[in-house]
N, C-alpha and C. Protein backbone atom coordinates (compact mmCIF):
# COMPACT_ATOMS: atom_id res chain seq x y z
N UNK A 1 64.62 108.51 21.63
CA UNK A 1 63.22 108.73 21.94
C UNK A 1 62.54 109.57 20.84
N UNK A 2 63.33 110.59 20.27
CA UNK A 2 62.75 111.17 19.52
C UNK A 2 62.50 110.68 18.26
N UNK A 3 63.34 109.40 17.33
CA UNK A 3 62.84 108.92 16.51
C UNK A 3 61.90 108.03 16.49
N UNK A 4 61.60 107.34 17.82
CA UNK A 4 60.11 106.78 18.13
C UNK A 4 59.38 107.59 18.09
N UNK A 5 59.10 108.47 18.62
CA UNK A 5 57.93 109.78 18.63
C UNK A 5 57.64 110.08 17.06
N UNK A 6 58.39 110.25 16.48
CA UNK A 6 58.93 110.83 14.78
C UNK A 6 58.12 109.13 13.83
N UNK A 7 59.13 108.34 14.32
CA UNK A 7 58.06 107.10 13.30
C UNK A 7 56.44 107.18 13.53
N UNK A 8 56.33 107.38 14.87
CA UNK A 8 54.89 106.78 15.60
C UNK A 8 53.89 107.93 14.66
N UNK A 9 55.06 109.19 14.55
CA UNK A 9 53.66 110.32 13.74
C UNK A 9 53.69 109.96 12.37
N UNK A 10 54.80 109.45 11.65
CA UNK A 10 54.76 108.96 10.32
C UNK A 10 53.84 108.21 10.44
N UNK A 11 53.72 106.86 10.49
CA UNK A 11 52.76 106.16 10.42
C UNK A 11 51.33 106.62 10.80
N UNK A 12 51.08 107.49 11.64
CA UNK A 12 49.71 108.01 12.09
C UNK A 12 49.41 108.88 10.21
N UNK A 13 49.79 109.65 10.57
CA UNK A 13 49.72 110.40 9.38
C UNK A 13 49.47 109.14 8.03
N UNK A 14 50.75 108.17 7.72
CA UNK A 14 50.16 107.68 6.72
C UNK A 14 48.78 106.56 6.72
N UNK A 15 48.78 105.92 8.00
CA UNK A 15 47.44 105.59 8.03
C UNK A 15 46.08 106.49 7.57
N UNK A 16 46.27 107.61 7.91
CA UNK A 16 45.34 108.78 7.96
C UNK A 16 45.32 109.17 6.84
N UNK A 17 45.95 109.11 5.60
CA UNK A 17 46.21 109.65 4.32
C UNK A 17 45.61 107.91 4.12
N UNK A 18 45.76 106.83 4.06
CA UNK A 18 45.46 105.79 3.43
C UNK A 18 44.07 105.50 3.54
N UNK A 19 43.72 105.68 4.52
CA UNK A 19 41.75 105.64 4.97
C UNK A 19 41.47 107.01 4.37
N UNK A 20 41.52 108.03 4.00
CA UNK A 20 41.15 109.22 3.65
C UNK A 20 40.88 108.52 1.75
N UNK A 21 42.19 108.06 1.33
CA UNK A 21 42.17 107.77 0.34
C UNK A 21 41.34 106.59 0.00
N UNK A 22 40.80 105.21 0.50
CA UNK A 22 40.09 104.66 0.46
C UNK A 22 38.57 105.11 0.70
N UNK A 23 38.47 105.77 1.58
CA UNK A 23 36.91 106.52 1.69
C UNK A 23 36.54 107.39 0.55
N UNK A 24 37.34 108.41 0.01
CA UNK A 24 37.17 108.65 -1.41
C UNK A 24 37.09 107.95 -3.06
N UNK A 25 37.69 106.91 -2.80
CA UNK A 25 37.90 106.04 -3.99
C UNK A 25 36.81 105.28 -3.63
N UNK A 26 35.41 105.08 -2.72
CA UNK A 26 34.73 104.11 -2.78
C UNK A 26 33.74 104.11 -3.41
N UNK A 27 33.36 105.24 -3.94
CA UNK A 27 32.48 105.56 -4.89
C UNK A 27 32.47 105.08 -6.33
N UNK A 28 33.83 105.11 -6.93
CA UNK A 28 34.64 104.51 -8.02
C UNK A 28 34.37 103.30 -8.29
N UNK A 29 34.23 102.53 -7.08
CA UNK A 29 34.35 100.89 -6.65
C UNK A 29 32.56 100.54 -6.94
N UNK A 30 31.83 101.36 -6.09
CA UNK A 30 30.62 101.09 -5.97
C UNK A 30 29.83 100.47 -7.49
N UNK A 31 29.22 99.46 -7.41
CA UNK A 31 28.38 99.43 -8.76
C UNK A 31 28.95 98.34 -9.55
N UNK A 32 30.25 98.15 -9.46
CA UNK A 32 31.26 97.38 -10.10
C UNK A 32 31.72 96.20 -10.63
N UNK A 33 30.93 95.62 -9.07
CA UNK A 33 31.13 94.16 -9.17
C UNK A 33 30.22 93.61 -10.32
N UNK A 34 30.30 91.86 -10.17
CA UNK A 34 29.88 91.24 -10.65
C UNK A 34 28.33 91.04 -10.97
N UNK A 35 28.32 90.97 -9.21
CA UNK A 35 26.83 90.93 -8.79
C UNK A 35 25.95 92.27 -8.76
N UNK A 36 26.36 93.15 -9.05
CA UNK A 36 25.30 94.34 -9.23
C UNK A 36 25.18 94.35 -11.11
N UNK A 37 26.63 93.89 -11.45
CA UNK A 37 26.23 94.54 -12.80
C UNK A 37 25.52 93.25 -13.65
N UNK A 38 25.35 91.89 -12.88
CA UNK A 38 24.16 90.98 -13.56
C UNK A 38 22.84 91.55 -13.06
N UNK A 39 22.49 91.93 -12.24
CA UNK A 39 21.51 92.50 -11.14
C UNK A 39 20.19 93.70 -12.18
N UNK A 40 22.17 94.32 -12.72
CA UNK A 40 20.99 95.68 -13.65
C UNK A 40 20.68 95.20 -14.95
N UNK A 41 20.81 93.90 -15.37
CA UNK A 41 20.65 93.16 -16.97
C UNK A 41 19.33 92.97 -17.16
N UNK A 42 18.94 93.03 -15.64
CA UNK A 42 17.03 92.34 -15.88
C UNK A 42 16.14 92.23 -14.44
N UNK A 43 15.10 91.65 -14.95
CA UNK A 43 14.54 90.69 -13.78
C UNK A 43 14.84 89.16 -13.45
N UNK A 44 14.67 88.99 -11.91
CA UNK A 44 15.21 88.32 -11.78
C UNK A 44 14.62 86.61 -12.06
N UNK A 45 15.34 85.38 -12.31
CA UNK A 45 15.09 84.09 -12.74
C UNK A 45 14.84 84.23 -14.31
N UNK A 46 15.61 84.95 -15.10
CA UNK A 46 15.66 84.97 -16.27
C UNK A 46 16.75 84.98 -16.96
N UNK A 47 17.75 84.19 -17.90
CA UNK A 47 18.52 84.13 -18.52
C UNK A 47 18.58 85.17 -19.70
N UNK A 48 20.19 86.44 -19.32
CA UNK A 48 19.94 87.48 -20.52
C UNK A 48 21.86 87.11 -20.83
N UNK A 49 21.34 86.87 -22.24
CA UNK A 49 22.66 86.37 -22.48
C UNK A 49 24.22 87.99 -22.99
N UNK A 50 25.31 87.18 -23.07
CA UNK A 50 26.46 88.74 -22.89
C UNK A 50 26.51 88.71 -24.14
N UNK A 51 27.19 89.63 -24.64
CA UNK A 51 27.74 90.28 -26.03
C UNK A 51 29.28 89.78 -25.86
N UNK A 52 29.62 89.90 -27.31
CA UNK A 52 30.91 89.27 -27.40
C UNK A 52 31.75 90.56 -27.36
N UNK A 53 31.90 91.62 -27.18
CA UNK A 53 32.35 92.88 -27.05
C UNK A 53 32.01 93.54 -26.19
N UNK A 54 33.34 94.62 -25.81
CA UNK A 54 32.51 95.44 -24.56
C UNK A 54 31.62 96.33 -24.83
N UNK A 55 30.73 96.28 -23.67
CA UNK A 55 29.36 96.95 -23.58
C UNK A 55 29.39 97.87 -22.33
N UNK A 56 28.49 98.46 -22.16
CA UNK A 56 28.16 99.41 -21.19
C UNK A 56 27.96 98.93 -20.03
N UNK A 57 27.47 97.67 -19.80
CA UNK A 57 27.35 96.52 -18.57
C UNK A 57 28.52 96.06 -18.19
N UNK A 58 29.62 96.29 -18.78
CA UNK A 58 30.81 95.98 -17.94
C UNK A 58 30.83 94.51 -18.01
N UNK A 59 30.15 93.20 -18.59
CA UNK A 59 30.12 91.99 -18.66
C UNK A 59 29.47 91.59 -20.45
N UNK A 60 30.87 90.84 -20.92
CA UNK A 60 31.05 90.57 -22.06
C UNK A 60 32.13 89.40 -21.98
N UNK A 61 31.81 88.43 -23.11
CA UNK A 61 32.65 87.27 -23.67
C UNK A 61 34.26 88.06 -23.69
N UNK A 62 35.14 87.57 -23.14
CA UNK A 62 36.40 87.62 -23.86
C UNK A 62 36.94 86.94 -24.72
N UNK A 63 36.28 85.48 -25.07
CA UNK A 63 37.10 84.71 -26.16
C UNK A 63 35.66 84.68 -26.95
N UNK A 64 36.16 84.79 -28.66
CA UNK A 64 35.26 84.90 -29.32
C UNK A 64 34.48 83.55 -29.48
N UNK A 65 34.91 82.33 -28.91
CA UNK A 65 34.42 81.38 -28.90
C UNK A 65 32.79 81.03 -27.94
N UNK A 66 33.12 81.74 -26.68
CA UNK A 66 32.54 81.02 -25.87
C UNK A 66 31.01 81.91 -25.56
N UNK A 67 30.04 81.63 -25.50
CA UNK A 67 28.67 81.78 -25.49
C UNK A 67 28.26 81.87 -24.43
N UNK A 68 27.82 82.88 -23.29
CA UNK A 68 27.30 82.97 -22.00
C UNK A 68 25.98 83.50 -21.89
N UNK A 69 25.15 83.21 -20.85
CA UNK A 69 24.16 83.89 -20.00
C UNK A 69 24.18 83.73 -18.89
N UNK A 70 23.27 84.37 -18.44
CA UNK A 70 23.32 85.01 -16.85
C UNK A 70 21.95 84.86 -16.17
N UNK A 71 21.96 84.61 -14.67
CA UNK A 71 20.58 84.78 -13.96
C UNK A 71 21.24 84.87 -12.89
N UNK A 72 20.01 86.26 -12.33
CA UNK A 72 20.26 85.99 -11.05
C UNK A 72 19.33 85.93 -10.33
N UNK A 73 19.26 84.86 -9.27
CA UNK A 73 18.09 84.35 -8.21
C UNK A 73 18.08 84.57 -6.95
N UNK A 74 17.22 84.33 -6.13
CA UNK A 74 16.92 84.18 -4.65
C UNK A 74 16.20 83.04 -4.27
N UNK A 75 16.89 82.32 -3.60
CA UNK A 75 15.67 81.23 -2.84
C UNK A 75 15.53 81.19 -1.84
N UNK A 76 15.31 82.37 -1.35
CA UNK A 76 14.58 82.46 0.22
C UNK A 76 13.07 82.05 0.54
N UNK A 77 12.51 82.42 -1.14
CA UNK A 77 10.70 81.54 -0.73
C UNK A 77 10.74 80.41 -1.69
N UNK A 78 11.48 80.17 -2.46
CA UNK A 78 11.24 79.07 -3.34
C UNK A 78 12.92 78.81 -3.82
N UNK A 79 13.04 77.30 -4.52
CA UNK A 79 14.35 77.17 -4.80
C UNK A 79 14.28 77.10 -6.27
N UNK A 80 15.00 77.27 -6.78
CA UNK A 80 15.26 77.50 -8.56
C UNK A 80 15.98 76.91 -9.01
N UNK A 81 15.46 76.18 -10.27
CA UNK A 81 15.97 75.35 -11.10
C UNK A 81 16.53 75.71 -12.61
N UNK A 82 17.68 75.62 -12.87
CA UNK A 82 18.50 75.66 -14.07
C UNK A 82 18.14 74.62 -14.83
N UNK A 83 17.89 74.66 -16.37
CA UNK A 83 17.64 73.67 -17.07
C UNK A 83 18.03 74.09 -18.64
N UNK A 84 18.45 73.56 -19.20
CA UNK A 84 19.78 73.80 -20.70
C UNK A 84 19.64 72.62 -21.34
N UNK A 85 18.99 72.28 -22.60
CA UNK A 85 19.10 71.17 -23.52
C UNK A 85 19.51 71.95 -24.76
N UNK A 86 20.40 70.33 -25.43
CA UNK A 86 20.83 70.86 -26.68
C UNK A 86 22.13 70.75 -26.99
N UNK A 87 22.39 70.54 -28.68
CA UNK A 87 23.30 69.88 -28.93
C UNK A 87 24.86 70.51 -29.33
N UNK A 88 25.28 70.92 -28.02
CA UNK A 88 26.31 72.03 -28.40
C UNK A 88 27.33 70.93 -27.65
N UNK A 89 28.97 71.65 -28.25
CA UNK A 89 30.12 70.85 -28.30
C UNK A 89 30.16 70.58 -26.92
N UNK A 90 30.46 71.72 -25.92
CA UNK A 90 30.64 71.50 -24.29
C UNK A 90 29.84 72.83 -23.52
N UNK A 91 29.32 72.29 -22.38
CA UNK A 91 28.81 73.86 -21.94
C UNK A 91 29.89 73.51 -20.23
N UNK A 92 29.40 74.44 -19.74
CA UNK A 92 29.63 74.80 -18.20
C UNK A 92 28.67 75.48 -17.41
N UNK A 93 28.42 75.38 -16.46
CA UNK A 93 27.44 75.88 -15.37
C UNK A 93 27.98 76.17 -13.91
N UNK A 94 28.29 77.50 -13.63
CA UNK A 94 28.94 78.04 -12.71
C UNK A 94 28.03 78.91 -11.68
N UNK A 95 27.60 78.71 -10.02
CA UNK A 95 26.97 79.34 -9.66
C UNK A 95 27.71 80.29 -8.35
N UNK A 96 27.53 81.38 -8.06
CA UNK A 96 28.18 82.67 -7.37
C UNK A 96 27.24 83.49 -6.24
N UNK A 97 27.57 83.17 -5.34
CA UNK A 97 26.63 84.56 -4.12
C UNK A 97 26.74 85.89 -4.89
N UNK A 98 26.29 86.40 -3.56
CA UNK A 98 26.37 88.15 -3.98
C UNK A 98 27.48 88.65 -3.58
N UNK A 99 28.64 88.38 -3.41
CA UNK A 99 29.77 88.24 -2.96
C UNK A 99 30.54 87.68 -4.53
N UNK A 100 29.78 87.69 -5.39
CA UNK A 100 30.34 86.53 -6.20
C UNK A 100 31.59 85.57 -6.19
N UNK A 101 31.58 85.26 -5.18
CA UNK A 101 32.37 83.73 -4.68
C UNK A 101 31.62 82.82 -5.28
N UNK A 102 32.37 81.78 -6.17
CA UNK A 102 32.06 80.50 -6.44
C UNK A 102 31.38 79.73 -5.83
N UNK A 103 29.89 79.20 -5.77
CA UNK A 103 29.36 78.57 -4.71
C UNK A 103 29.20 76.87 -5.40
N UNK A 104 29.18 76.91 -6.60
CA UNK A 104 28.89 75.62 -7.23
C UNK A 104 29.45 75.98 -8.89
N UNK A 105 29.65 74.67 -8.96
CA UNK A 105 30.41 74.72 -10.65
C UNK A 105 30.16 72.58 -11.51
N UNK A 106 29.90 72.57 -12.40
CA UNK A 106 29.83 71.60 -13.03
C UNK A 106 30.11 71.81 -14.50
N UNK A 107 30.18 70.64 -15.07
CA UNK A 107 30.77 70.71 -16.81
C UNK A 107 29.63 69.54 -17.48
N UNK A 108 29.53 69.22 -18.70
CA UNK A 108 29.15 68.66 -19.35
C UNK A 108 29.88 66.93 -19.19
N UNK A 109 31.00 67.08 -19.05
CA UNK A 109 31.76 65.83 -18.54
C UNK A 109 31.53 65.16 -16.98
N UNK A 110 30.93 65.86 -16.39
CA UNK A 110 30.43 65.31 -14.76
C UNK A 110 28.83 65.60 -14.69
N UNK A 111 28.36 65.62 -15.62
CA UNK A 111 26.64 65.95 -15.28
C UNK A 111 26.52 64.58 -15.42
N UNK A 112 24.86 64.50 -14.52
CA UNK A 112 24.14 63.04 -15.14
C UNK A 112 23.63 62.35 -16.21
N UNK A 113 24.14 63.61 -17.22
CA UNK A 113 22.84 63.44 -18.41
C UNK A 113 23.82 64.35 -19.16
N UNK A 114 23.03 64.27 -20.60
CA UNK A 114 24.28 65.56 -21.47
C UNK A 114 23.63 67.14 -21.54
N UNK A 115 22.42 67.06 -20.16
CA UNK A 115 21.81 68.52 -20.54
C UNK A 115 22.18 69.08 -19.35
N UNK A 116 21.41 70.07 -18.92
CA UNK A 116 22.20 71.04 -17.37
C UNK A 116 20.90 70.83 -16.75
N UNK A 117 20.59 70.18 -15.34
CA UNK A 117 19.29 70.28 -14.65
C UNK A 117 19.91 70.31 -13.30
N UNK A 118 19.50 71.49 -13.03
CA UNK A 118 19.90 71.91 -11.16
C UNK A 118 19.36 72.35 -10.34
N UNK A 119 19.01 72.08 -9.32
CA UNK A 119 17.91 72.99 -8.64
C UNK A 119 19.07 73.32 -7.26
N UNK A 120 18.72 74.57 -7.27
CA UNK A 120 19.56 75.16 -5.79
C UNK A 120 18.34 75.62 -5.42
N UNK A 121 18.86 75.54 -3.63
CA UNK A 121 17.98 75.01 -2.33
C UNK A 121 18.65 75.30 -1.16
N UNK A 122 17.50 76.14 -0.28
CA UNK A 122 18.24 76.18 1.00
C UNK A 122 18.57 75.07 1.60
N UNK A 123 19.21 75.02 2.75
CA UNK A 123 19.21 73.59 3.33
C UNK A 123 17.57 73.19 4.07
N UNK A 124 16.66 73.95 4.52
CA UNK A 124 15.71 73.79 4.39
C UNK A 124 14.75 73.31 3.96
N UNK A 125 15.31 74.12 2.48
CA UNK A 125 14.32 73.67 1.32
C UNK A 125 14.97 72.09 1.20
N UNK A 126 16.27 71.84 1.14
CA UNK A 126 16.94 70.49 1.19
C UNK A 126 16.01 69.45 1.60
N UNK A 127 15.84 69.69 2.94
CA UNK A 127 14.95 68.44 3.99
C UNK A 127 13.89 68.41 3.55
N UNK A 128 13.03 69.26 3.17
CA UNK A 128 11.72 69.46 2.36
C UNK A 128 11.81 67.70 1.01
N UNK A 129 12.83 68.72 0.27
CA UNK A 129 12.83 67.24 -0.53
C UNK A 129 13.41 66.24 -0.61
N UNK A 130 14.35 66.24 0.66
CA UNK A 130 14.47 64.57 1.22
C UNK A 130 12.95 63.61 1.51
N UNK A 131 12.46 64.44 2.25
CA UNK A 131 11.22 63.79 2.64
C UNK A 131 10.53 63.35 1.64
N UNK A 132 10.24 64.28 0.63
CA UNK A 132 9.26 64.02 -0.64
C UNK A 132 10.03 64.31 -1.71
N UNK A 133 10.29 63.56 -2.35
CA UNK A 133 11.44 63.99 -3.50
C UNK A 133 10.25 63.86 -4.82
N UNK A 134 9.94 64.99 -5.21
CA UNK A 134 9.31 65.42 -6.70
C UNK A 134 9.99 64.11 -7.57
N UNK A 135 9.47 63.75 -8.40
CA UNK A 135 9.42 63.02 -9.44
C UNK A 135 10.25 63.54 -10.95
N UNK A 136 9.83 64.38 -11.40
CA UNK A 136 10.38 65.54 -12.08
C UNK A 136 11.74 66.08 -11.33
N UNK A 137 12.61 66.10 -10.43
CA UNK A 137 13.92 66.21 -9.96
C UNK A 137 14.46 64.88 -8.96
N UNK A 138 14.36 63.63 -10.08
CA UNK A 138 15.14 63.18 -9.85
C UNK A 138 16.10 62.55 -10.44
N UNK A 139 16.23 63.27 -11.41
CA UNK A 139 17.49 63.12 -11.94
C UNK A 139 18.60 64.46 -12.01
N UNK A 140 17.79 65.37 -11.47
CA UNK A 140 18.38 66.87 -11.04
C UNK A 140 19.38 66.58 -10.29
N UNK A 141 20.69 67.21 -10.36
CA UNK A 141 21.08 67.86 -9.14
C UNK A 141 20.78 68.71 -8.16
N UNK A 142 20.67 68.27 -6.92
CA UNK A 142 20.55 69.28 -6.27
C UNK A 142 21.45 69.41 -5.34
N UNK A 143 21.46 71.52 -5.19
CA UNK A 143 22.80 72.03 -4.72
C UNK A 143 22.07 72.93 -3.62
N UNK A 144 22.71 72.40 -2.79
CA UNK A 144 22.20 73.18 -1.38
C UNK A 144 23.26 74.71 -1.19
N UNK A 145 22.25 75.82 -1.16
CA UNK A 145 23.22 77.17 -0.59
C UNK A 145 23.21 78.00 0.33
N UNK A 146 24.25 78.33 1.32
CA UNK A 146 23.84 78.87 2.55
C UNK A 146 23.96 80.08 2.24
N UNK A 147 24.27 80.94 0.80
CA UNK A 147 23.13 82.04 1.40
C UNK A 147 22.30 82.72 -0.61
N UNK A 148 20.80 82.62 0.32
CA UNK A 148 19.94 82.92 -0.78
C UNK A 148 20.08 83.35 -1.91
N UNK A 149 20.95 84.52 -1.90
CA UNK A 149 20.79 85.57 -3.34
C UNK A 149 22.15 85.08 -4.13
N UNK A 150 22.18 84.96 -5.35
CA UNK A 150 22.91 84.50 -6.29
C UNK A 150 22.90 84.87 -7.53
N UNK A 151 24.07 84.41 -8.27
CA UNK A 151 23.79 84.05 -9.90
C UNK A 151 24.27 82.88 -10.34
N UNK A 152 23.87 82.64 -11.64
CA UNK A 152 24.12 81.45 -12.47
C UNK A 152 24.82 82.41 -13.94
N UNK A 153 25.92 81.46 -14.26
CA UNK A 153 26.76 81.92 -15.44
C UNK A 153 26.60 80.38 -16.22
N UNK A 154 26.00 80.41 -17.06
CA UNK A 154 25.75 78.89 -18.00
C UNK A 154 26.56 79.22 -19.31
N UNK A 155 27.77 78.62 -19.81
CA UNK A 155 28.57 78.86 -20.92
C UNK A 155 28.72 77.81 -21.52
N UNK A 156 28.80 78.11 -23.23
CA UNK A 156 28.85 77.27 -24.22
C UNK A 156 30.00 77.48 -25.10
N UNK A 157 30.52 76.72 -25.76
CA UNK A 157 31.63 77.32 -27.07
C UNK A 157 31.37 76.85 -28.47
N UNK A 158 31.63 77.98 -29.20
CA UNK A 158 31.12 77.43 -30.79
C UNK A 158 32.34 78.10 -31.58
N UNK A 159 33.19 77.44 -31.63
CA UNK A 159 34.62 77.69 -32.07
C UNK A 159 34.14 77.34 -33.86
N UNK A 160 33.58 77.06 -34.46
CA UNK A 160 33.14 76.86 -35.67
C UNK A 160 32.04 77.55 -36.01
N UNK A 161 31.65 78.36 -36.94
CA UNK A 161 30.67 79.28 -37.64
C UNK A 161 29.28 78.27 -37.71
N UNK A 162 29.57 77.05 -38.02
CA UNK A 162 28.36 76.23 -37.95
C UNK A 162 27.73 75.74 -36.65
N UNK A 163 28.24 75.98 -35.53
CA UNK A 163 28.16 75.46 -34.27
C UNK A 163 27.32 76.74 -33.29
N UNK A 164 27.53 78.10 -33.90
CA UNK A 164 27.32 78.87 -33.68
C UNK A 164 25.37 79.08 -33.20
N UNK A 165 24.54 78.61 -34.34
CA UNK A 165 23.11 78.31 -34.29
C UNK A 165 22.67 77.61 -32.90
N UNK A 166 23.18 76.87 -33.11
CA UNK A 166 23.18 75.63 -31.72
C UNK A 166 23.54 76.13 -30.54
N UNK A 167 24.86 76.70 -30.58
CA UNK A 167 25.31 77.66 -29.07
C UNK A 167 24.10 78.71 -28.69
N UNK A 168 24.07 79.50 -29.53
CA UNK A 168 22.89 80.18 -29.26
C UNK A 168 21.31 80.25 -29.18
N UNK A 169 21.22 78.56 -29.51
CA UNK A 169 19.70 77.99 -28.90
C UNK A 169 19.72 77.68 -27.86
N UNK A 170 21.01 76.90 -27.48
CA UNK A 170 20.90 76.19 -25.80
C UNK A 170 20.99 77.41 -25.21
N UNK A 171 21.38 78.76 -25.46
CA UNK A 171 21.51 79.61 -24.38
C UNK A 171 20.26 80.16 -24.47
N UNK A 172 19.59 80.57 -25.80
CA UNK A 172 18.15 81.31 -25.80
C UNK A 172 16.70 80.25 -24.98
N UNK A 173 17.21 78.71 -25.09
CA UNK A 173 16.24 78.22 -24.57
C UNK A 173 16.28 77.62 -23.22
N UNK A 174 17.95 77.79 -22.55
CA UNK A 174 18.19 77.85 -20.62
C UNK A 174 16.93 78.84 -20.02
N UNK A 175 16.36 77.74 -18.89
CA UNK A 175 15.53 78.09 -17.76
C UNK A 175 16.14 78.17 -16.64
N UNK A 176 15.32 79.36 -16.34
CA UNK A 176 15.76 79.72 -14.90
C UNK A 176 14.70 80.33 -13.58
N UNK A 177 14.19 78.76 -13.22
CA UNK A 177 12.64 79.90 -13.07
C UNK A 177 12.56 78.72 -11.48
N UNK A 178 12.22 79.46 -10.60
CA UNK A 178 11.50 78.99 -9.23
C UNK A 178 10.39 77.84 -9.31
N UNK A 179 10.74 77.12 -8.22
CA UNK A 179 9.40 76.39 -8.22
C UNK A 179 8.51 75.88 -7.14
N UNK A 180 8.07 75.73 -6.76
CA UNK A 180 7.44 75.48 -5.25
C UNK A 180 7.38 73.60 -4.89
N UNK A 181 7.70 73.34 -3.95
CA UNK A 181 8.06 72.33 -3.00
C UNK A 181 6.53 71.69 -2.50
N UNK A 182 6.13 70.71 -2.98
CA UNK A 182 4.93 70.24 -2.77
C UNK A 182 5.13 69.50 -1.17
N UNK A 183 4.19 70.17 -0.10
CA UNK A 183 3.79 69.39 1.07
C UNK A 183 4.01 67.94 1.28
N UNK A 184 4.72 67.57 2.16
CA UNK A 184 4.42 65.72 2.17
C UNK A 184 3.23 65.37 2.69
């Protein structure tokens, strides 16, 4: 009996030391993620592209090859469209909650076209343009998300010094801007 009594306080105790220790370390944690530290790069529906070295933002290229920017959106009043032309080797287009969980991802090898055109959309906003499908997105993808606030990570690679110009136009000239849903 007495080494039941004896485990039952061990474990109390180390539970109690393990939440003590997590409630202190959460401060450490705070700020950290993904999604706060695209959050403090800018305003939002604007593409600000990373540094190839670490920076003070905690978000930077690790391979000297590959070319990124960033946006982060909301489409709770309007849905927002990604758009990337230009003649670079391969890009990628990766989109993330505020949770930054993977919510959508595509490549240059599965797009419709060889440029990036996406519009994410509530499911709401979805039925909106079932009914009336804009003219101008239809050749878009569109990516329905169940929940509003997000980012977009759009990446390029310029593994060659000459390729380099080009990587860094398609990223200086990616849109990332809201748009409003015309009435049927």
């Amino acid at each position: 009996m007495r080494s039941v009594l004896l485990a039952v306080v061990i474990g109390l105790v180390g539970a109690a030391f393990i939440h003590i220790v997590i409630i202190l370390a959460l401060p450490m944690w705070t700020g950290k993620d993904a999604w706060t530290r695209v959050m403090v790069m800018g305003a939002q529906n604007r593409f600000f592209s990373l540094a190839n070295e670490p920076n003070p933002t905690g978000l930077f290229n690790d391979d000297p090859n590959i070319r990124t920017a960033v946006c982060h959106f909301d489409i709770t009043n309007a849905p927002v469209r990604v758009i990337a032309r230009g003649d670079v080797a391969m890009w990628t287009v990766s989109a993330y909650d505020a949770s930054s969980n993977e919510t959508y991802s595509m490549n240059d090898r599965s797009s419709i076209g060889a440029d990036v055109d996406i519009a994410f959309v509530t499911p709401a906003q979805m039925l909106q343009l079932r009914r009336t499908m804009p003219e101008t997105l239809e050749r878009a993808v569109l990516v329905e998300l169940t929940r509003p606030e997000g980012y977009v990570a759009l990446r390029t690679i310029a593994p060659l010094p000459s390729q380099e110009p080009a990587a860094r136009a398609f990223l200086s000239n990616a849109i990332c801007a809201s748009f409003r849903i015309e009435p049927a």
